[in-house]
C-alpha atoms as a PDB file:
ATOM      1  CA  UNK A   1      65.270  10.472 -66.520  1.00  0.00           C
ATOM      2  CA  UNK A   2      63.930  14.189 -67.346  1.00  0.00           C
ATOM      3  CA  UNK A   3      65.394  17.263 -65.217  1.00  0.00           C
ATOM      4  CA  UNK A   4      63.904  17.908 -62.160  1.00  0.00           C
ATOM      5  CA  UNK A   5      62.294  21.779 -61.117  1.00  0.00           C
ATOM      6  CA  UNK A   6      63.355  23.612 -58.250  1.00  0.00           C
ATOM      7  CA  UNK A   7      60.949  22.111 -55.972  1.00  0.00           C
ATOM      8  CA  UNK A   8      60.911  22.181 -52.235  1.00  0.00           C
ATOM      9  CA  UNK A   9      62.927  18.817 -50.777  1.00  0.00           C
ATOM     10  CA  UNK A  10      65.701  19.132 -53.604  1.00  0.00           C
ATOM     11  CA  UNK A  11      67.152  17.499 -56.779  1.00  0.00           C
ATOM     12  CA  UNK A  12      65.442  14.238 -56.101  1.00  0.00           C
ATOM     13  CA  UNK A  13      67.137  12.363 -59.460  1.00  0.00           C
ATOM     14  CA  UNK A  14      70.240  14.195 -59.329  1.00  0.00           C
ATOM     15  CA  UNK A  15      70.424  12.953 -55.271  1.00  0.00           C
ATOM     16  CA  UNK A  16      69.924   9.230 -56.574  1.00  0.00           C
ATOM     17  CA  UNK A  17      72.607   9.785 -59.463  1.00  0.00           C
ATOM     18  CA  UNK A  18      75.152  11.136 -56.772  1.00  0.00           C
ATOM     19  CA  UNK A  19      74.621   8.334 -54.378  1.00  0.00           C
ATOM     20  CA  UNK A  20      75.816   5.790 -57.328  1.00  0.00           C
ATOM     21  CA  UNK A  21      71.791   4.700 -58.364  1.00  0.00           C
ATOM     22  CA  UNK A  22      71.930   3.754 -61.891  1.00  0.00           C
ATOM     23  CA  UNK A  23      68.348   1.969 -62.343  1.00  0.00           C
ATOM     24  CA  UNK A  24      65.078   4.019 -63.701  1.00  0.00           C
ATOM     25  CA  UNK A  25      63.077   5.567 -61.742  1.00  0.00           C
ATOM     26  CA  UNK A  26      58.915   6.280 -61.899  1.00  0.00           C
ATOM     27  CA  UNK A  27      57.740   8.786 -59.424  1.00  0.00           C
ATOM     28  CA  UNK A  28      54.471  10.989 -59.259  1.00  0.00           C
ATOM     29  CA  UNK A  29      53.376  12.826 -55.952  1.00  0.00           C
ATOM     30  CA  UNK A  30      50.053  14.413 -55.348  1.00  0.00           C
ATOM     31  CA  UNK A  31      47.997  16.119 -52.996  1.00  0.00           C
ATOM     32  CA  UNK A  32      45.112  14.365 -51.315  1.00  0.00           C
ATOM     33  CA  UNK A  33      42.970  16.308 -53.655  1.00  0.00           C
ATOM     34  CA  UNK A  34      44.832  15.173 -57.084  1.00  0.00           C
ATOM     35  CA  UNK A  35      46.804  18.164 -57.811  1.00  0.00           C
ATOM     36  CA  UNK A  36      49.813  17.215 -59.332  1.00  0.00           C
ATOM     37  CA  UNK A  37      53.079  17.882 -56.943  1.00  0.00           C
ATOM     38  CA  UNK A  38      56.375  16.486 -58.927  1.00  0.00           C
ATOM     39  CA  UNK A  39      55.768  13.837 -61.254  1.00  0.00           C
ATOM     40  CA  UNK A  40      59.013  12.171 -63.067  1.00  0.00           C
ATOM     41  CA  UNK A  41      57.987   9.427 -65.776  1.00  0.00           C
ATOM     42  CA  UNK A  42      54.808   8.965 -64.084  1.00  0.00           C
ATOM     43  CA  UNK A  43      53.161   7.477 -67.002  1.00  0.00           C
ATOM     44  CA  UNK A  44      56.343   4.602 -67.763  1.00  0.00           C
ATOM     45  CA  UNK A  45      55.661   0.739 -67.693  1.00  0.00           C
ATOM     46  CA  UNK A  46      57.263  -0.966 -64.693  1.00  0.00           C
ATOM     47  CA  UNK A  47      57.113  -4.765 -63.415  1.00  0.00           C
ATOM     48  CA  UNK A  48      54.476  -4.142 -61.095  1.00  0.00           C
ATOM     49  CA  UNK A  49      55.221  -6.647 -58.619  1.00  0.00           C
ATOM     50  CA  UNK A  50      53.535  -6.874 -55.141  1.00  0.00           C
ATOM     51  CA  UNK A  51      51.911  -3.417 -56.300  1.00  0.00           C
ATOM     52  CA  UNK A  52      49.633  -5.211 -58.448  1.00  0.00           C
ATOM     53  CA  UNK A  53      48.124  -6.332 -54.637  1.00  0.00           C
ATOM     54  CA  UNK A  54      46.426  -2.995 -54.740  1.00  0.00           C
ATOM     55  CA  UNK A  55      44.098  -2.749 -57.308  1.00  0.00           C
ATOM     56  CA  UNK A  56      42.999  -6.602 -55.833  1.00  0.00           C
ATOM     57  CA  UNK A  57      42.113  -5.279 -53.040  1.00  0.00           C
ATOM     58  CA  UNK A  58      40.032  -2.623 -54.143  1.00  0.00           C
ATOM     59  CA  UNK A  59      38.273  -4.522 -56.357  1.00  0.00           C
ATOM     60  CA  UNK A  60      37.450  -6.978 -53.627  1.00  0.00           C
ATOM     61  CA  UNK A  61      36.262  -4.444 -51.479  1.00  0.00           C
ATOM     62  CA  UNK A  62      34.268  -3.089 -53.891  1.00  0.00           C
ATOM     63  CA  UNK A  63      32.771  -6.398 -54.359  1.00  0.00           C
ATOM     64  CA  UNK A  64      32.642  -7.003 -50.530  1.00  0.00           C
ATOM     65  CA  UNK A  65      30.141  -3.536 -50.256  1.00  0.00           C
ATOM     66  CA  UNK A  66      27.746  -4.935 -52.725  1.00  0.00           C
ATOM     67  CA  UNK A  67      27.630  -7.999 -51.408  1.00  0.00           C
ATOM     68  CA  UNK A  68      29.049 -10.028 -54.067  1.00  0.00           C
ATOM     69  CA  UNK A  69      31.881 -11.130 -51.373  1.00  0.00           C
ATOM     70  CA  UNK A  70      30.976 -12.489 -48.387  1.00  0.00           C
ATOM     71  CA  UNK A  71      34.736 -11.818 -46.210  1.00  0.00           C
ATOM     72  CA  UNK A  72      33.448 -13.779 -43.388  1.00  0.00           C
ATOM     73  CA  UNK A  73      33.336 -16.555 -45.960  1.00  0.00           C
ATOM     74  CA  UNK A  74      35.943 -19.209 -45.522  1.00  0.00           C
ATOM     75  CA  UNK A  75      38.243 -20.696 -48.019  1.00  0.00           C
ATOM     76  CA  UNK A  76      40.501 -23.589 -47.583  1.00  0.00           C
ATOM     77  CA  UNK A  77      44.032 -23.761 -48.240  1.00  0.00           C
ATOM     78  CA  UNK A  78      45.502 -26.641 -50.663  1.00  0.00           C
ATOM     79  CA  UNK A  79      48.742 -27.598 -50.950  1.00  0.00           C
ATOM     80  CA  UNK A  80      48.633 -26.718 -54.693  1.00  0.00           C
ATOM     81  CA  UNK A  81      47.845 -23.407 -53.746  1.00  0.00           C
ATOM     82  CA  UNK A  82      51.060 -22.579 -51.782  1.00  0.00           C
ATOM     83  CA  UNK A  83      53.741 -20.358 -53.842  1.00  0.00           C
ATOM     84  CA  UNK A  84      56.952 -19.579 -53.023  1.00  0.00           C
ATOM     85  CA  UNK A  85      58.225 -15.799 -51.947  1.00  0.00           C
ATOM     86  CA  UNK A  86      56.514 -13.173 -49.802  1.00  0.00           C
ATOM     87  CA  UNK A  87      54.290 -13.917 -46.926  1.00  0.00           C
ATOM     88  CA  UNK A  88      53.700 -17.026 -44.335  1.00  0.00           C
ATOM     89  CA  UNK A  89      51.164 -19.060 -46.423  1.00  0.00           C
ATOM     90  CA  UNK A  90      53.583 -21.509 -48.067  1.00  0.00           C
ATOM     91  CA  UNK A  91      54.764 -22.128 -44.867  1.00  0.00           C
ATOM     92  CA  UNK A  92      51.891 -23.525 -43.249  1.00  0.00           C
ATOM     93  CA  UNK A  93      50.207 -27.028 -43.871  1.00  0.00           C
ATOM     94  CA  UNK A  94      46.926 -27.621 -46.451  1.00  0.00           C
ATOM     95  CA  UNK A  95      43.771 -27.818 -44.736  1.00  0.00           C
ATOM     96  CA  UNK A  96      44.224 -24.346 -42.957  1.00  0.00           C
ATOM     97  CA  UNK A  97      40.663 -22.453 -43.642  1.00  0.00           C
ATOM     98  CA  UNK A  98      40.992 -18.589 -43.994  1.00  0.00           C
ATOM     99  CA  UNK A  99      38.265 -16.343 -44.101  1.00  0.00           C
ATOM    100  CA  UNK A 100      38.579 -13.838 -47.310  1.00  0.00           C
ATOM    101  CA  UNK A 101      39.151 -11.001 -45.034  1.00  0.00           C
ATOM    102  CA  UNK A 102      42.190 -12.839 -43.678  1.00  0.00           C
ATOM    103  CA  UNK A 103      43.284 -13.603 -47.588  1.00  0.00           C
ATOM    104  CA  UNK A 104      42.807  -9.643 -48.191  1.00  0.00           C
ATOM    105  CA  UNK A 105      45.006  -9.124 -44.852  1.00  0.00           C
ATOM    106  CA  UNK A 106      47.625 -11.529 -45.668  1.00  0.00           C
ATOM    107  CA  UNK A 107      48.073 -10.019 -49.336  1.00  0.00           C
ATOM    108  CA  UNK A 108      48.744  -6.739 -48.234  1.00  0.00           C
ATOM    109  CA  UNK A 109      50.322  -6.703 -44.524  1.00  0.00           C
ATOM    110  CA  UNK A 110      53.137  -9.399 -45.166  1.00  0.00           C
ATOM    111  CA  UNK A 111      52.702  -9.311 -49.395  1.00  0.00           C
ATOM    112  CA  UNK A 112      51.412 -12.552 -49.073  1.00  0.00           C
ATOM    113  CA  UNK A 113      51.749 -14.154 -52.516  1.00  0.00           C
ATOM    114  CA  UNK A 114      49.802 -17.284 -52.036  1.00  0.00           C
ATOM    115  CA  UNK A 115      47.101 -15.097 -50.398  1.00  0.00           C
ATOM    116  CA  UNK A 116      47.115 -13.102 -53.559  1.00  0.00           C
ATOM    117  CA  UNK A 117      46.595 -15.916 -55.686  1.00  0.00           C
ATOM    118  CA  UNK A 118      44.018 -17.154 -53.646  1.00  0.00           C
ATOM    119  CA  UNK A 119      42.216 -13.858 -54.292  1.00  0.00           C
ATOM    120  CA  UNK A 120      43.007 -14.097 -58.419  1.00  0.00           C
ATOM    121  CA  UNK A 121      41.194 -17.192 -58.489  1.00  0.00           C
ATOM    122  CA  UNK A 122      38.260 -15.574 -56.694  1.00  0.00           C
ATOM    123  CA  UNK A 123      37.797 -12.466 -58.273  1.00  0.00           C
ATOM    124  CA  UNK A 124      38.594 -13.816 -61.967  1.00  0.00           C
ATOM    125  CA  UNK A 125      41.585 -12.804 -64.043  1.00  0.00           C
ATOM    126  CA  UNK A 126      40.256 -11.602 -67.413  1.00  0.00           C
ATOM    127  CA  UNK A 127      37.229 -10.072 -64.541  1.00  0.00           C
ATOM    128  CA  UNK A 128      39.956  -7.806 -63.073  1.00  0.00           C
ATOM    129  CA  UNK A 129      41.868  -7.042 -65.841  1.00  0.00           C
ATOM    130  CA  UNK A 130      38.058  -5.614 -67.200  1.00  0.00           C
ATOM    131  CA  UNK A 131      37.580  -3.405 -64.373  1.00  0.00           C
ATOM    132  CA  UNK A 132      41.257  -2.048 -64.652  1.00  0.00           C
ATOM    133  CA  UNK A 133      39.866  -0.783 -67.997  1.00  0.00           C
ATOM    134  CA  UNK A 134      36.678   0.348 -67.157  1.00  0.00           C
ATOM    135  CA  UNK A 135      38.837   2.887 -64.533  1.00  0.00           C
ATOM    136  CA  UNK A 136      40.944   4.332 -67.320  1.00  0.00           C
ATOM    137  CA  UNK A 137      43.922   2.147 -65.568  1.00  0.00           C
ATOM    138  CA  UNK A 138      45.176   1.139 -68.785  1.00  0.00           C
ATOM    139  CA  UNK A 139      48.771   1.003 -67.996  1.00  0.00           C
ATOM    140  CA  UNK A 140      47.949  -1.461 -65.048  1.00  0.00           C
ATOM    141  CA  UNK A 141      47.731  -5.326 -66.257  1.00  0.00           C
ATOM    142  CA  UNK A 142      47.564  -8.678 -64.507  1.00  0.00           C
ATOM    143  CA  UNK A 143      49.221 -10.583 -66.725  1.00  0.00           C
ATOM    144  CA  UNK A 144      48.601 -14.220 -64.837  1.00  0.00           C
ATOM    145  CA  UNK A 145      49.145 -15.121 -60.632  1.00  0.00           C
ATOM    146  CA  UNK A 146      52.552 -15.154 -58.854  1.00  0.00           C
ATOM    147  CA  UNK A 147      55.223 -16.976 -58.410  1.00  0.00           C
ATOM    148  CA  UNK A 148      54.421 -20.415 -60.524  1.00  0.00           C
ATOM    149  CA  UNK A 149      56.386 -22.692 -61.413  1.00  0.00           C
ATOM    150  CA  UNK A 150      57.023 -23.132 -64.935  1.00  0.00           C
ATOM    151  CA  UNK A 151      54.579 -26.006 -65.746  1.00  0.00           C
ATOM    152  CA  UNK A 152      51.339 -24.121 -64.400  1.00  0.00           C
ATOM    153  CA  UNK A 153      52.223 -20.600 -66.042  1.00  0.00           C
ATOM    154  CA  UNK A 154      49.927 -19.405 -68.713  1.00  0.00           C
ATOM    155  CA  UNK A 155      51.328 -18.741 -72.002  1.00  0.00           C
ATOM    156  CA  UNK A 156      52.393 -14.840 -71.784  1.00  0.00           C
ATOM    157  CA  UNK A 157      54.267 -15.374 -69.009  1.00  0.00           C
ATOM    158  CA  UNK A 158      55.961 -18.231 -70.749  1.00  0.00           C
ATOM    159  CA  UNK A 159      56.576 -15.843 -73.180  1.00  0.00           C
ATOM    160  CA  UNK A 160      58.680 -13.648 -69.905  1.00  0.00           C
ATOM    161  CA  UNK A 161      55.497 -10.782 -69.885  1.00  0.00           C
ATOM    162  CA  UNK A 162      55.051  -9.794 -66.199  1.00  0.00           C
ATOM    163  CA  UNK A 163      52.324  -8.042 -64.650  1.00  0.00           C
ATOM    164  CA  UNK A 164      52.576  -4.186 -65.205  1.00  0.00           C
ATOM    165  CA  UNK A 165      51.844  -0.748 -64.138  1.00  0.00           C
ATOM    166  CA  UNK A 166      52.345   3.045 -63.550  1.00  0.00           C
ATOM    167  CA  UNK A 167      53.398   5.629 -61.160  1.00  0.00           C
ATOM    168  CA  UNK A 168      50.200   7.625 -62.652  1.00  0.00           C
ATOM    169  CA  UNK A 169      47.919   4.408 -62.090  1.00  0.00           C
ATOM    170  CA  UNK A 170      48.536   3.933 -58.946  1.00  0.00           C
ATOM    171  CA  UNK A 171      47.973   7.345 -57.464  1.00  0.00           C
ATOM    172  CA  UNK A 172      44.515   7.020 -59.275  1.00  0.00           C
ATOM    173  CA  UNK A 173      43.749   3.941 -57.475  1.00  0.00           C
ATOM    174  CA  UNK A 174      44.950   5.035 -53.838  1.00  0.00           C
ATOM    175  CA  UNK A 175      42.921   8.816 -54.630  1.00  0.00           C
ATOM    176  CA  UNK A 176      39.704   6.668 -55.655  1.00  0.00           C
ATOM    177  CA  UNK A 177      40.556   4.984 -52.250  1.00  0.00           C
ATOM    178  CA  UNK A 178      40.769   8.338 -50.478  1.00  0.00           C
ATOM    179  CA  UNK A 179      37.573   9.220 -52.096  1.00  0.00           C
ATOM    180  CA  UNK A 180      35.612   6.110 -51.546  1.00  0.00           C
ATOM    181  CA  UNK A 181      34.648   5.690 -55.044  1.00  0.00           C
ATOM    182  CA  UNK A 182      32.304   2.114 -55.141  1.00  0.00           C
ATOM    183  CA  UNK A 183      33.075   1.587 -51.760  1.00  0.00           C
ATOM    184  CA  UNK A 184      30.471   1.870 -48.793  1.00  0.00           C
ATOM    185  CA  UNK A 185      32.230   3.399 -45.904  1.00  0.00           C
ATOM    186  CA  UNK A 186      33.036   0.767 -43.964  1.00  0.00           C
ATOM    187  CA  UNK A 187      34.849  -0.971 -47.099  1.00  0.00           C
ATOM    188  CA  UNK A 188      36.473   2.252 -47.598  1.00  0.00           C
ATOM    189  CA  UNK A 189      37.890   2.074 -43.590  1.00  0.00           C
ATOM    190  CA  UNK A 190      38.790  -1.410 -43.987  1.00  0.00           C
ATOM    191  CA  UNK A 191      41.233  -0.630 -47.193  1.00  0.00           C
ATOM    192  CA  UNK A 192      42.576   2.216 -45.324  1.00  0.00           C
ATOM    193  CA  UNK A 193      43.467   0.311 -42.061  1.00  0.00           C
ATOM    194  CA  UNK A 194      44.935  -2.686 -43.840  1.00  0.00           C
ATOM    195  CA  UNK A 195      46.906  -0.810 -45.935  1.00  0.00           C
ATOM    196  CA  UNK A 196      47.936   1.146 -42.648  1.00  0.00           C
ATOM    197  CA  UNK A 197      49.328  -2.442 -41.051  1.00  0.00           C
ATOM    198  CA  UNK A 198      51.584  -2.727 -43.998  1.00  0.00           C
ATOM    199  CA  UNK A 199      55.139  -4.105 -42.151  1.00  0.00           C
ATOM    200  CA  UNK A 200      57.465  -3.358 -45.442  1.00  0.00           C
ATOM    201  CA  UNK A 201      58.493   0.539 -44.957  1.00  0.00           C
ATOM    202  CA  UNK A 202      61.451   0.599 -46.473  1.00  0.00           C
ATOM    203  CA  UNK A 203      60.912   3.250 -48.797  1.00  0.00           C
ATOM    204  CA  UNK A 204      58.192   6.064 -48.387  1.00  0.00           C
ATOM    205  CA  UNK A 205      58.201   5.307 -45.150  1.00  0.00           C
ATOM    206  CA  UNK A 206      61.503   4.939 -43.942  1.00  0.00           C
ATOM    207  CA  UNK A 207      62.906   8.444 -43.356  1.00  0.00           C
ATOM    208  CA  UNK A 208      59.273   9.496 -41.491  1.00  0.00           C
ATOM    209  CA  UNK A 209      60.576  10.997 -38.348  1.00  0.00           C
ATOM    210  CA  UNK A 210      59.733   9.436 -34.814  1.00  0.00           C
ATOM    211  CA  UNK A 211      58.619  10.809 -31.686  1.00  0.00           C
ATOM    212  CA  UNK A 212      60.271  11.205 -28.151  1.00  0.00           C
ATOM    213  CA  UNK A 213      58.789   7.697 -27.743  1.00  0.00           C
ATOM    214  CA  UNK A 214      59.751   6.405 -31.057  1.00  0.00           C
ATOM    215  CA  UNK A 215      56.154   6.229 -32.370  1.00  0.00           C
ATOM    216  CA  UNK A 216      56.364   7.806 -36.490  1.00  0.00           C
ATOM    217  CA  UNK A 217      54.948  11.954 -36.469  1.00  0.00           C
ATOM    218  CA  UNK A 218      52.854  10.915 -39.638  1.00  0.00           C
ATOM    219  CA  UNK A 219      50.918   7.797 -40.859  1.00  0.00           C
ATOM    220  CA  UNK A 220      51.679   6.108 -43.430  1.00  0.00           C
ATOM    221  CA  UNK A 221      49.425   4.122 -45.063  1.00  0.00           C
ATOM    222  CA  UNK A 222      51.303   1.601 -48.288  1.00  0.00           C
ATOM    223  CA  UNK A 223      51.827  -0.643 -50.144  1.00  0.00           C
ATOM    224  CA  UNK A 224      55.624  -2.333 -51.232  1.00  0.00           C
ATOM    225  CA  UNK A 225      56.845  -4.361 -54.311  1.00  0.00           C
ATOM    226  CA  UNK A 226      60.223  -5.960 -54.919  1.00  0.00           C
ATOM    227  CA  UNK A 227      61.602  -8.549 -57.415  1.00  0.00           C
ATOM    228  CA  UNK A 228      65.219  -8.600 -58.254  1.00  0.00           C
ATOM    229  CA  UNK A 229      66.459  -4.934 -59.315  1.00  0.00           C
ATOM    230  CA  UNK A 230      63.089  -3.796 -58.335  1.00  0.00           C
ATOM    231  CA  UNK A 231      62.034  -1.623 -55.721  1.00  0.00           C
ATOM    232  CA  UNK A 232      57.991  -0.369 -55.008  1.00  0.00           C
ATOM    233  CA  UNK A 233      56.587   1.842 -52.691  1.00  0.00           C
ATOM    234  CA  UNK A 234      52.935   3.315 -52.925  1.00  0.00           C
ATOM    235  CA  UNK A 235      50.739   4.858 -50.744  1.00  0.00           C
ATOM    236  CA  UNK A 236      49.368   7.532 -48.631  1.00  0.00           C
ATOM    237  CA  UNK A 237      51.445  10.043 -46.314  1.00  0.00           C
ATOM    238  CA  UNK A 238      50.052  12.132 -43.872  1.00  0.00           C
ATOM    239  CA  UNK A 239      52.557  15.235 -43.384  1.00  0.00           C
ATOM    240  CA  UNK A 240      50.701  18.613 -42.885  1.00  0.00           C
ATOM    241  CA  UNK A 241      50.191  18.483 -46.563  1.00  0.00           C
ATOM    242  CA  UNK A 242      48.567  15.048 -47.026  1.00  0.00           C
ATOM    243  CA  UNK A 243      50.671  13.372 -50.007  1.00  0.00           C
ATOM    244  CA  UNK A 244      50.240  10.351 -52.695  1.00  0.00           C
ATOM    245  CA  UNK A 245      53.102   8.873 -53.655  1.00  0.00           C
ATOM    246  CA  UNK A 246      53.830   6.303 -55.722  1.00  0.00           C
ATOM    247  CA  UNK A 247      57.387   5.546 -56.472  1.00  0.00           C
ATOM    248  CA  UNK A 248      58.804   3.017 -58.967  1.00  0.00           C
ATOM    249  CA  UNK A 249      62.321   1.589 -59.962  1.00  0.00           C
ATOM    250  CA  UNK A 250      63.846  -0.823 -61.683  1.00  0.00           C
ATOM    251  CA  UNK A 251      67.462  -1.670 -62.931  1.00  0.00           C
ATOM    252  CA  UNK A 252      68.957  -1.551 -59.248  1.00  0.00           C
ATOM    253  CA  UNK A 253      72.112  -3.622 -59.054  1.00  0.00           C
ATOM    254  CA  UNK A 254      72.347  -5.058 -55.399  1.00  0.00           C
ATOM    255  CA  UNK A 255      70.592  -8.344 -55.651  1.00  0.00           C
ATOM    256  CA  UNK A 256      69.640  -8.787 -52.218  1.00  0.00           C
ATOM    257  CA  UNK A 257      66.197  -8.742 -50.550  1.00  0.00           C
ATOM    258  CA  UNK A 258      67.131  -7.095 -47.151  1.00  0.00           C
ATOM    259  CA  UNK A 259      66.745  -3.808 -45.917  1.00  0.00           C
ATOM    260  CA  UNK A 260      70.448  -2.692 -46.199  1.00  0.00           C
ATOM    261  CA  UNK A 261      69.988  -3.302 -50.360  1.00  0.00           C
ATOM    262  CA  UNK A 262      71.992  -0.278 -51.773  1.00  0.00           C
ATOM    263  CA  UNK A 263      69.297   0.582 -54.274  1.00  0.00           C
ATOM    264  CA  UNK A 264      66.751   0.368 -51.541  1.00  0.00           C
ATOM    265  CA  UNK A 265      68.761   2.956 -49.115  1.00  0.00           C
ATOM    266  CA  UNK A 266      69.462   5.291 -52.041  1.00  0.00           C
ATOM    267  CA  UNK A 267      65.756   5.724 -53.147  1.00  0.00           C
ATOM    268  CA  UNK A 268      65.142   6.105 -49.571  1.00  0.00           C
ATOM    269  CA  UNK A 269      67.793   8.748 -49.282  1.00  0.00           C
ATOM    270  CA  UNK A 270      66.605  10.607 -52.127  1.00  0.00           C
ATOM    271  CA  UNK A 271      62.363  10.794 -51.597  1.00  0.00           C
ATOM    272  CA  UNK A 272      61.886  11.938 -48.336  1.00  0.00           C
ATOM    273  CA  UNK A 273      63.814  15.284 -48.676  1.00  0.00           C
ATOM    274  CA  UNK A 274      61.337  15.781 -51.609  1.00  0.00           C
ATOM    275  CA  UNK A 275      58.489  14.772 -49.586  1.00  0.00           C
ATOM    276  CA  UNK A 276      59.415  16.706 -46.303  1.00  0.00           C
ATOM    277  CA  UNK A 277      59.565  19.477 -48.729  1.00  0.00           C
ATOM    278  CA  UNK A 278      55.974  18.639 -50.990  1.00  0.00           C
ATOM    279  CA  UNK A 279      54.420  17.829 -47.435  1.00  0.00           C
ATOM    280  CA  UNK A 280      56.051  20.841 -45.446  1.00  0.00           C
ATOM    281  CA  UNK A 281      56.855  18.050 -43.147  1.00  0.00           C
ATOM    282  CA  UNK A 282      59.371  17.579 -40.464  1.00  0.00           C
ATOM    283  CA  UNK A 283      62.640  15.449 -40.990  1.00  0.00           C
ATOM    284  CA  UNK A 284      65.079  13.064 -39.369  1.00  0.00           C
ATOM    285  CA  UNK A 285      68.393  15.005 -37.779  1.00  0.00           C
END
């Protein structure tokens, strides 16, 4: 990883070296308005994992506004359509009817992965992976839905491709959220809130110091991604300075999916003295 300025919050890869981290690491940070705050291989191909979650639910939002997607609309669960991993979905019998706003919830508040497929089906594959393109998000690619078994994959992720993307891409996506771009304003509220109920913090917004009655100084609005050795976090951060942050690894070593993982408590360690600093923000004692 590149050498990191004297910026305010610290050596941010240096920190993560120290502590014993020895994945990669993909980082950009912005202001609400786009200008560039520390970015460290912001532009690098990751695994995007449950990140990919984002750019769904923008799109369906999108479509929501114009009326192309009805989200009071109903849509019933089949066995077949129950995947293993994140979420409560594959836990619950066939026959349960959802409306798409509860598919849109599910996906990003508990990374719902049969919720997200659900949605893939809906919206179209080779339909999403067009308007990725037509927003420049070229480094972002849905490369088939999650978490099939081997008999019902397509054949690129036979072939072991996953689903990509980029620091860089998805700060564009959560500032063209910010700025409501082909959303109507109520779409634009809805993103924001759901991505606001997000329960997997672990990252950016982990070290976000609490109040005398434990409630966080500064919402966080975000979404997470893990698969073995890989650890997500993007989203929205409102210190005094408003931040976007997307922050990407891969390569960690603890093979555990709890909130103790090593890697996990590292990164943690390492980005919020960098975003105290970027954000002028408060921190933990």
């Amino acid at each position: 990883m590149p050498a990191v300025p004297d910026l305010p919050g610290g050596d941010f890869v240096g920190d993560l070296r120290r502590a014993g981290y020895a994945g990669e690491v993909g980082l950009l940070v912005t202001d609400f308005g786009g200008r560039e705050l520390y970015a460290c291989a912001a532009d690098a191909p990751f695994a995007s994992a449950s990140t990919i979650k984002l750019p769904l639910l923008l799109m369906a939002l999108e479509q929501a506004g114009r009326g192309d997607l009805d989200l009071a609309e109903r849509v019933t669960l089949r066995a077949e359509d129950r995947v293993p991993g994140a979420g409560v979905l594959h836990e619950l019998s066939p026959g349960l009817t959802l409306t798409w706003q509860d598919v849109l919830t599910l996906m990003i508040v508990v990374s719902d992965n049969t919720a997200t497929n659900l949605l893939i089906e809906r919206l179209g594959q080779d339909d999403f992976n067009a308007w990725l393109t037509a927003r420049g998000l070229t480094r972002t690619r849905l490369v088939g839905p999650l978490q099939l078994p081997p008999e019902r994959q397509n054949a690129a992720q036979r072939r072991g491709e996953r689903n990509r993307t980029s620091a860089r891409d998805q700060v564009a996506l959560l500032l063209s959220l910010l700025r409501g771009d082909g959303l109507t304003p109520q779409m634009q509220q809805l993103g924001l809130d759901i991505l606001g109920r997000q329960h997997l913090r672990d990252l950016i917004g982990r070290g976000v110091p609490a109040g005398p009655d434990g409630a966080p100084r500064y919402r966080v609005a975000s979404k997470s991604g893990e698969l073995r050795g890989v650890h997500h976090d993007v989203g929205l951060l409102w210190t005094p300075r408003p931040l976007v942050v997307a922050l990407l690894s891969q390569g960690g070593e603890d093979p555990r999916e709890h909130p103790a993982n090593r890697d996990v408590t590292r990164l943690a360690a390492a980005l919020w003295p960098l975003l105290a600093g970027l954000g002028r923000a408060e921190q933990e004692p």
